[in-house]
C-alpha atoms as a PDB file:
ATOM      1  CA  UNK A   1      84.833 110.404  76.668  1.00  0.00           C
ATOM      2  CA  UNK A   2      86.458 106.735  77.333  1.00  0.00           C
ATOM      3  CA  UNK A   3      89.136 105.964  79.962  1.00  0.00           C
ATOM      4  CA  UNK A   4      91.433 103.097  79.182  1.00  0.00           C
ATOM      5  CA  UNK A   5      93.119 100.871  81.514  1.00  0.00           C
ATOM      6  CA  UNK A   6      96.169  99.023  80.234  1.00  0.00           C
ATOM      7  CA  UNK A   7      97.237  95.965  82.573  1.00  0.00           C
ATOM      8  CA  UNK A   8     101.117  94.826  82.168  1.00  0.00           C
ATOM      9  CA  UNK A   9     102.941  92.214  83.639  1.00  0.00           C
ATOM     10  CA  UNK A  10     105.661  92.667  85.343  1.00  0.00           C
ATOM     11  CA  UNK A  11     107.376  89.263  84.296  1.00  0.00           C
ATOM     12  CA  UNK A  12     108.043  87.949  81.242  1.00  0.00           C
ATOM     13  CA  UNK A  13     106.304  84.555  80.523  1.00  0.00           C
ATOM     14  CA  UNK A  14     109.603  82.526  81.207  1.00  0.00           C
ATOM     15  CA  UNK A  15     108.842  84.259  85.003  1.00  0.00           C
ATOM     16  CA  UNK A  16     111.546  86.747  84.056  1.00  0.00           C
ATOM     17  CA  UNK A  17     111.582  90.426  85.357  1.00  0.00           C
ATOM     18  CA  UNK A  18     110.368  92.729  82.957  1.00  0.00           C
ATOM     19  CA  UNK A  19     113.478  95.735  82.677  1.00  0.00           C
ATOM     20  CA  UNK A  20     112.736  99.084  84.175  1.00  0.00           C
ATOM     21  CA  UNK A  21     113.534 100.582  81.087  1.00  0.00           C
ATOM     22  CA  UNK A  22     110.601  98.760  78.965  1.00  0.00           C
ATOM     23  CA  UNK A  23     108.503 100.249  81.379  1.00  0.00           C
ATOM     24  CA  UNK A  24     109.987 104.061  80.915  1.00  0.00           C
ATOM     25  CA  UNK A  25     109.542 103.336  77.113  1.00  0.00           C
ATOM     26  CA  UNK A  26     105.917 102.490  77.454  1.00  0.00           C
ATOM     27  CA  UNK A  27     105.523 105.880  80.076  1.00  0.00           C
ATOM     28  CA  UNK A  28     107.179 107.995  77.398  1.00  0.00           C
ATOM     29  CA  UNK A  29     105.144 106.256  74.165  1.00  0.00           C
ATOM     30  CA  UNK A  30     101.680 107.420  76.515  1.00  0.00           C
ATOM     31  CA  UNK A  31     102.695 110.515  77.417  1.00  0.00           C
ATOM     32  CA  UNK A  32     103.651 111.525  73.892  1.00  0.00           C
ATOM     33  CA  UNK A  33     100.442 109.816  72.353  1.00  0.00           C
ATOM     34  CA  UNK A  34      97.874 110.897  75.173  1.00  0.00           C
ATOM     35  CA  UNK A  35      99.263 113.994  77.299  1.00  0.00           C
ATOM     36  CA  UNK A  36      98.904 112.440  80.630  1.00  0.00           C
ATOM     37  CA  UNK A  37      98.116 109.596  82.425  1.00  0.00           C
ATOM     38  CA  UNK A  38      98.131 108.236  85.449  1.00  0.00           C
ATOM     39  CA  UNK A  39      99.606 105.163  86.342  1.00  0.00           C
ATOM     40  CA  UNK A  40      99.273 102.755  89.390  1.00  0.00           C
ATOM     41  CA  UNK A  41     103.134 101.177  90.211  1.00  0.00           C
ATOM     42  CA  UNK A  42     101.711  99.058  92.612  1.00  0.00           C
ATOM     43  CA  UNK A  43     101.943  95.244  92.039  1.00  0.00           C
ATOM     44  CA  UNK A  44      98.263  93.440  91.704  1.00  0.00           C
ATOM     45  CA  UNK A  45      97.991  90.033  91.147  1.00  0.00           C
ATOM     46  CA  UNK A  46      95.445  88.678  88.369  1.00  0.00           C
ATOM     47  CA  UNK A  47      94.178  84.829  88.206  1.00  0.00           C
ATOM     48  CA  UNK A  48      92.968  83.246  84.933  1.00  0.00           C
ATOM     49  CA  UNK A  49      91.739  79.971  84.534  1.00  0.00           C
ATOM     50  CA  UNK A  50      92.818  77.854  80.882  1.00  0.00           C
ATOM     51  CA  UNK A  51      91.385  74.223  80.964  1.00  0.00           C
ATOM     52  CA  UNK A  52      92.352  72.631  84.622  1.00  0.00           C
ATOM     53  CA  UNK A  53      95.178  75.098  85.152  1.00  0.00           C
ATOM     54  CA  UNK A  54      95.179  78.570  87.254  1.00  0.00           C
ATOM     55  CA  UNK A  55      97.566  80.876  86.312  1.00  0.00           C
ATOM     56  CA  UNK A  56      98.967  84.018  88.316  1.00  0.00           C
ATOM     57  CA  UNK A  57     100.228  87.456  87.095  1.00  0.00           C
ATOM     58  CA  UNK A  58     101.709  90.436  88.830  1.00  0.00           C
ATOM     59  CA  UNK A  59     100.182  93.488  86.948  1.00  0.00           C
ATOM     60  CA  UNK A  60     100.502  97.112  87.197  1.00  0.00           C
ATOM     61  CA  UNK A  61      97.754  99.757  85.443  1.00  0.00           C
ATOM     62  CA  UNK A  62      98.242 102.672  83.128  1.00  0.00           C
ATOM     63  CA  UNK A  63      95.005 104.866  82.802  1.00  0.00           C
ATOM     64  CA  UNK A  64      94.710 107.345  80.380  1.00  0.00           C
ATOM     65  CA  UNK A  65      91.077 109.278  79.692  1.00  0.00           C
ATOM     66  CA  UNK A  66      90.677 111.080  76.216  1.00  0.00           C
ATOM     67  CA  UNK A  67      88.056 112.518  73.956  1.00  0.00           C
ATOM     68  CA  UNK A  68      89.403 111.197  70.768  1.00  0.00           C
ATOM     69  CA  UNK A  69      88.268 107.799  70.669  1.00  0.00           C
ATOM     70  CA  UNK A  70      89.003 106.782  67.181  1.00  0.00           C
ATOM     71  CA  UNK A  71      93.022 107.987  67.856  1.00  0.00           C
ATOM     72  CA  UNK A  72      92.713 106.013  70.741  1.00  0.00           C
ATOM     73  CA  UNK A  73      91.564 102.531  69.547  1.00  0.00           C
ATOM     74  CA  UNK A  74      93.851 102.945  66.322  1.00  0.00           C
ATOM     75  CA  UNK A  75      96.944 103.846  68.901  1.00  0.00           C
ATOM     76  CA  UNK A  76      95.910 101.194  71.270  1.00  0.00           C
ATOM     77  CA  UNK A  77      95.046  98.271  69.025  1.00  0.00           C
ATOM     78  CA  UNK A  78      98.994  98.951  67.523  1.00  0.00           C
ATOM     79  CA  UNK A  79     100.371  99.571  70.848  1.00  0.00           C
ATOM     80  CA  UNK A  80      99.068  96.487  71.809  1.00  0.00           C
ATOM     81  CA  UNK A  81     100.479  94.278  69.082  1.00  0.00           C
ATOM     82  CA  UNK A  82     103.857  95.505  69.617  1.00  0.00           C
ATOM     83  CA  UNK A  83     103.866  95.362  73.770  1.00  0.00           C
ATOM     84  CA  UNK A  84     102.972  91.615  72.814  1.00  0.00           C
ATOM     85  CA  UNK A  85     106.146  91.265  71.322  1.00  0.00           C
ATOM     86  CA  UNK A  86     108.164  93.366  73.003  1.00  0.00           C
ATOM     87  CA  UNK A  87     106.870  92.057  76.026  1.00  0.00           C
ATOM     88  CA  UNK A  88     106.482  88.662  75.136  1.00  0.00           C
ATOM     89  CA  UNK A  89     102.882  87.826  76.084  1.00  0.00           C
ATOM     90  CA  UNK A  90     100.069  85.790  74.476  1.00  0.00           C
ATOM     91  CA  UNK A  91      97.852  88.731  75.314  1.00  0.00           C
ATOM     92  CA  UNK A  92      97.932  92.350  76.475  1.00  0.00           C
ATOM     93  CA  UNK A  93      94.662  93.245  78.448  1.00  0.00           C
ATOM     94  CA  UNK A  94      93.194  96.576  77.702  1.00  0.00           C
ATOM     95  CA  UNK A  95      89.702  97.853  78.854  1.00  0.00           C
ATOM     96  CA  UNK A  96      87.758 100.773  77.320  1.00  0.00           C
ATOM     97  CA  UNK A  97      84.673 102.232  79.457  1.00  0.00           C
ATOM     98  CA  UNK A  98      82.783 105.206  79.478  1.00  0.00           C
ATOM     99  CA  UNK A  99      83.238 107.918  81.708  1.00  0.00           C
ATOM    100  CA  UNK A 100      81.809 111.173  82.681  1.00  0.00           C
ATOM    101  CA  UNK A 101      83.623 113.948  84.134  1.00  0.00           C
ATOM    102  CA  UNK A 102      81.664 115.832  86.671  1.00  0.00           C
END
């Protein structure tokens, strides 16, 4: 069993608000691939270092926990291409880990 954690800004790169609605979209798109999912609205601020410059994001988490790994990777390695563009961002971080439910 693997848990994912998807980590989206909430500002385009331009600094930019993200719309409310991109973020329904990406609820529904999970919730029809996955089932469930739970998702953390509260803003969290990542750091990153490129070179001499620090840069700052405000993130919110989607986790989702499934036993079908290979639908997973396939959904999220497309998912993640298009919230790129849709979202436009030089990267989308997503984490896979192992988990055990007790």
């Amino acid at each position: 069993m693997k848990e994912y954690e998807l980590f989206l800004p909430l500002n385009y790169n331009d600094g930019s608000s993200i719309e409310p609605e991109q973020f329904m979209r990406i609820r529904e798109r999970l919730l029809e691939q996955f089932g469930d999912f739970t998702f953390f609205p509260q803003a969290n601020i990542g750091f990153w270092k490129s070179g001499l410059l620090t840069f700052r994001d405000n993130v919110v988490f989607y986790k989702i926990v499934t036993k079908d790994v290979r639908q997973a990777r396939r959904f999220f390695r497309r998912f993640k291409e298009e919230l790129k563009q849709e979202l436009r961002q030089e990267e989308i971080f997503i984490l896979e880990k192992d988990v055990t439910v007790l």
